[in-house]
C-alpha atoms as a PDB file:
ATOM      1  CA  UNK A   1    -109.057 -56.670  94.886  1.00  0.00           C
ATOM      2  CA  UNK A   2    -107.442 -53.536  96.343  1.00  0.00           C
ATOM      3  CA  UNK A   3    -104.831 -51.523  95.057  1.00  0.00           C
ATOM      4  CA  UNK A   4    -102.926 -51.421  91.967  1.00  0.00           C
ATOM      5  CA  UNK A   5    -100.150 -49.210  91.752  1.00  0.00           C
ATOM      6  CA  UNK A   6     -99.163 -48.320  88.449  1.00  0.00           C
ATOM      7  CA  UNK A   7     -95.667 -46.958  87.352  1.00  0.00           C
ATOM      8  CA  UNK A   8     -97.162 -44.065  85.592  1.00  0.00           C
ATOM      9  CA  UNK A   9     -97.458 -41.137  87.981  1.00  0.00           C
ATOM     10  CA  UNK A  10     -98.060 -43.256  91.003  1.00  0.00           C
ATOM     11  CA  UNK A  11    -101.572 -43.204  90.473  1.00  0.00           C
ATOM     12  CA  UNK A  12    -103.417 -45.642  92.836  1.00  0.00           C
ATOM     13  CA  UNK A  13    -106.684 -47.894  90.171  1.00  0.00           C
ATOM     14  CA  UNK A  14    -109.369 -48.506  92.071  1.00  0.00           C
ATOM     15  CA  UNK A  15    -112.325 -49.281  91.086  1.00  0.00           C
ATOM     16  CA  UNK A  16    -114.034 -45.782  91.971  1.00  0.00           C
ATOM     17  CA  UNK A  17    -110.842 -43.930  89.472  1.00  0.00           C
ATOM     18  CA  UNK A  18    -111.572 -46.674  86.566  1.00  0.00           C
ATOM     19  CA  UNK A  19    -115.132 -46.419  86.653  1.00  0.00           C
ATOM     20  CA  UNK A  20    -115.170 -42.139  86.877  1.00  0.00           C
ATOM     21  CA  UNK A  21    -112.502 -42.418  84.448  1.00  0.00           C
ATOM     22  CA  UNK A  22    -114.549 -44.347  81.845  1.00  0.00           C
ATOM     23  CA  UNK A  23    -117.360 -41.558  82.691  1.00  0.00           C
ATOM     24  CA  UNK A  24    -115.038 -39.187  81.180  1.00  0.00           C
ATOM     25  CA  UNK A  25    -114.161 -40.470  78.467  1.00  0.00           C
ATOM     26  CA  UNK A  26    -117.996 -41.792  77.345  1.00  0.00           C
ATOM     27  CA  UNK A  27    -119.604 -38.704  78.697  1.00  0.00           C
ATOM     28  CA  UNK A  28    -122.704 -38.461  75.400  1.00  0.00           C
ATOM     29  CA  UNK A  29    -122.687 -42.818  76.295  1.00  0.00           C
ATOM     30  CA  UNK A  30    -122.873 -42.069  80.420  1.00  0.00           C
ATOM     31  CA  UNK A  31    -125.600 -39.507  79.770  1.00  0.00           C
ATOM     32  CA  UNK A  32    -128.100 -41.521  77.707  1.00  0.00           C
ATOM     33  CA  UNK A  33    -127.581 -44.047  80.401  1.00  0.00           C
ATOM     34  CA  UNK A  34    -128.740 -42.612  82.880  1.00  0.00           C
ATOM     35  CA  UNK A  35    -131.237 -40.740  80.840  1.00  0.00           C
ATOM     36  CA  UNK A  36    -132.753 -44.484  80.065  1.00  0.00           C
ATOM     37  CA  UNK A  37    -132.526 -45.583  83.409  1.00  0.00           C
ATOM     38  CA  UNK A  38    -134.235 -42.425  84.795  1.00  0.00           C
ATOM     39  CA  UNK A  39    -136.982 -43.054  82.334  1.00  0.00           C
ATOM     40  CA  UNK A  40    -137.512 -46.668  83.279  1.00  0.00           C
ATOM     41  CA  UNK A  41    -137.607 -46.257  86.780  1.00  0.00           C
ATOM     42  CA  UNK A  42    -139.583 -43.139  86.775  1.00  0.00           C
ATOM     43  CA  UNK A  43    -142.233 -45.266  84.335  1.00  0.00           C
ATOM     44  CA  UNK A  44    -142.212 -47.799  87.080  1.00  0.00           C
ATOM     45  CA  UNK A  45    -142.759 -46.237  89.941  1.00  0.00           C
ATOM     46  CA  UNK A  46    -145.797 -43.986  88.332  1.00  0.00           C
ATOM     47  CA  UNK A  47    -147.415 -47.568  86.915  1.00  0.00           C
ATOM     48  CA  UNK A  48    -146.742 -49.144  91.018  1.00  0.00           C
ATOM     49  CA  UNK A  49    -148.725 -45.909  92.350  1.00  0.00           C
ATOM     50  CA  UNK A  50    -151.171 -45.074  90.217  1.00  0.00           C
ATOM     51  CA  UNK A  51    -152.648 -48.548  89.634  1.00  0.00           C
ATOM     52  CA  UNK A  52    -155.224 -49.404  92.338  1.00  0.00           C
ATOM     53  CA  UNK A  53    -155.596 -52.537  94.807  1.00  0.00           C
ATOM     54  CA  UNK A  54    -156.262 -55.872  92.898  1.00  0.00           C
ATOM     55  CA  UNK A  55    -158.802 -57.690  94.979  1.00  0.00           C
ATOM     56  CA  UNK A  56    -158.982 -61.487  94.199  1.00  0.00           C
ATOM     57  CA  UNK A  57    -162.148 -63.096  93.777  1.00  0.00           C
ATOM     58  CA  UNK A  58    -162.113 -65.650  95.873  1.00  0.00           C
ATOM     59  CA  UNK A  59    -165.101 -67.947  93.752  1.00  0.00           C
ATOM     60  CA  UNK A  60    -162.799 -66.679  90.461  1.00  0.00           C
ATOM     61  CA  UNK A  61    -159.614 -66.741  89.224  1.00  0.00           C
ATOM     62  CA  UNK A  62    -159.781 -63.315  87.149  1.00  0.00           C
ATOM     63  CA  UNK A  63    -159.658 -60.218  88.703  1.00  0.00           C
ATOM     64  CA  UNK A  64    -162.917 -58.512  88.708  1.00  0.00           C
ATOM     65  CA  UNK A  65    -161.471 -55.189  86.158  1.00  0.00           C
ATOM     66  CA  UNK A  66    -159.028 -54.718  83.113  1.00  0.00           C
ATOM     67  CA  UNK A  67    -156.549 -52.477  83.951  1.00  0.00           C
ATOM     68  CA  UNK A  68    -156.303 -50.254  80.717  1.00  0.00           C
ATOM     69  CA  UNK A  69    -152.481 -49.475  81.210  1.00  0.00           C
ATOM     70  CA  UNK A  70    -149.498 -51.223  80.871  1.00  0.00           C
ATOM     71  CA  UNK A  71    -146.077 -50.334  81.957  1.00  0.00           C
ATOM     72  CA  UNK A  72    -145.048 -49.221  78.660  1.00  0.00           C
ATOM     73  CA  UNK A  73    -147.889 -47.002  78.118  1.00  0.00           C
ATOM     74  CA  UNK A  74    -145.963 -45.328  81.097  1.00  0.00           C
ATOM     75  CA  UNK A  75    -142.824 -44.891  79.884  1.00  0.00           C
ATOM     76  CA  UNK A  76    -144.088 -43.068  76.298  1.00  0.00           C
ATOM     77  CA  UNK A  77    -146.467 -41.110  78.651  1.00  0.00           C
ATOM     78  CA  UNK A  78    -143.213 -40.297  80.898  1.00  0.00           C
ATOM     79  CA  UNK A  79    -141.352 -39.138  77.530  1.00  0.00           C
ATOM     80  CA  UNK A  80    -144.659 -36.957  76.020  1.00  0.00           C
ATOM     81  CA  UNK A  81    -144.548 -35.389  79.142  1.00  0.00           C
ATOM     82  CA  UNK A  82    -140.698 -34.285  79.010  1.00  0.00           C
ATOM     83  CA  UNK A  83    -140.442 -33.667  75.634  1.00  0.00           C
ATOM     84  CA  UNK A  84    -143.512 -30.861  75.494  1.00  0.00           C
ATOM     85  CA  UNK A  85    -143.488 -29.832  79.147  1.00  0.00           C
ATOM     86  CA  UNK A  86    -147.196 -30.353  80.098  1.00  0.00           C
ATOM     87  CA  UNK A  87    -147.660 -31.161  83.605  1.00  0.00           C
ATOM     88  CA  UNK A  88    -150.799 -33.755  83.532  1.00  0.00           C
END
């Protein structure tokens, strides 16, 4: 891949110029991107931590609890807790 010059301006397209140029002109779309991503990730990362160790029975093949939440449960959780500010 590497450089394209272009006859307008001598402007070098790389892949860096298309992709902040696309940023500028979808600013609202690159926004709720990254607001969605945040989200996600941010959901994850609380439902990897705050579950606890799964210990394996070894006479059973069920775990020996129900965990009560999934990883969606985080995410609207994650979004209650932006949208009104309370810090629980």
């Amino acid at each position: 891949m590497g450089i394209i010059n272009s006859s307008l301006r001598g402007c070098e397209f790389t892949k860096s110029f298309i992709f902040k140029s696309w940023i500028k002109e979808n600013e609202f779309l690159w926004l709720l991107m990254e607001l969605i991503f945040f989200v996600l990730i941010c959901a994850y990362l609380a439902y990897i931590f705050d579950r606890p160790q799964r210990y394996l029975d070894v006479n059973s093949y069920y775990y020996s609890y129900v965990y009560p939440f999934n990883y969606f449960d985080y995410v609207w959780l994650l979004l209650i807790t932006f949208t009104t500010g309370h810090n629980n």
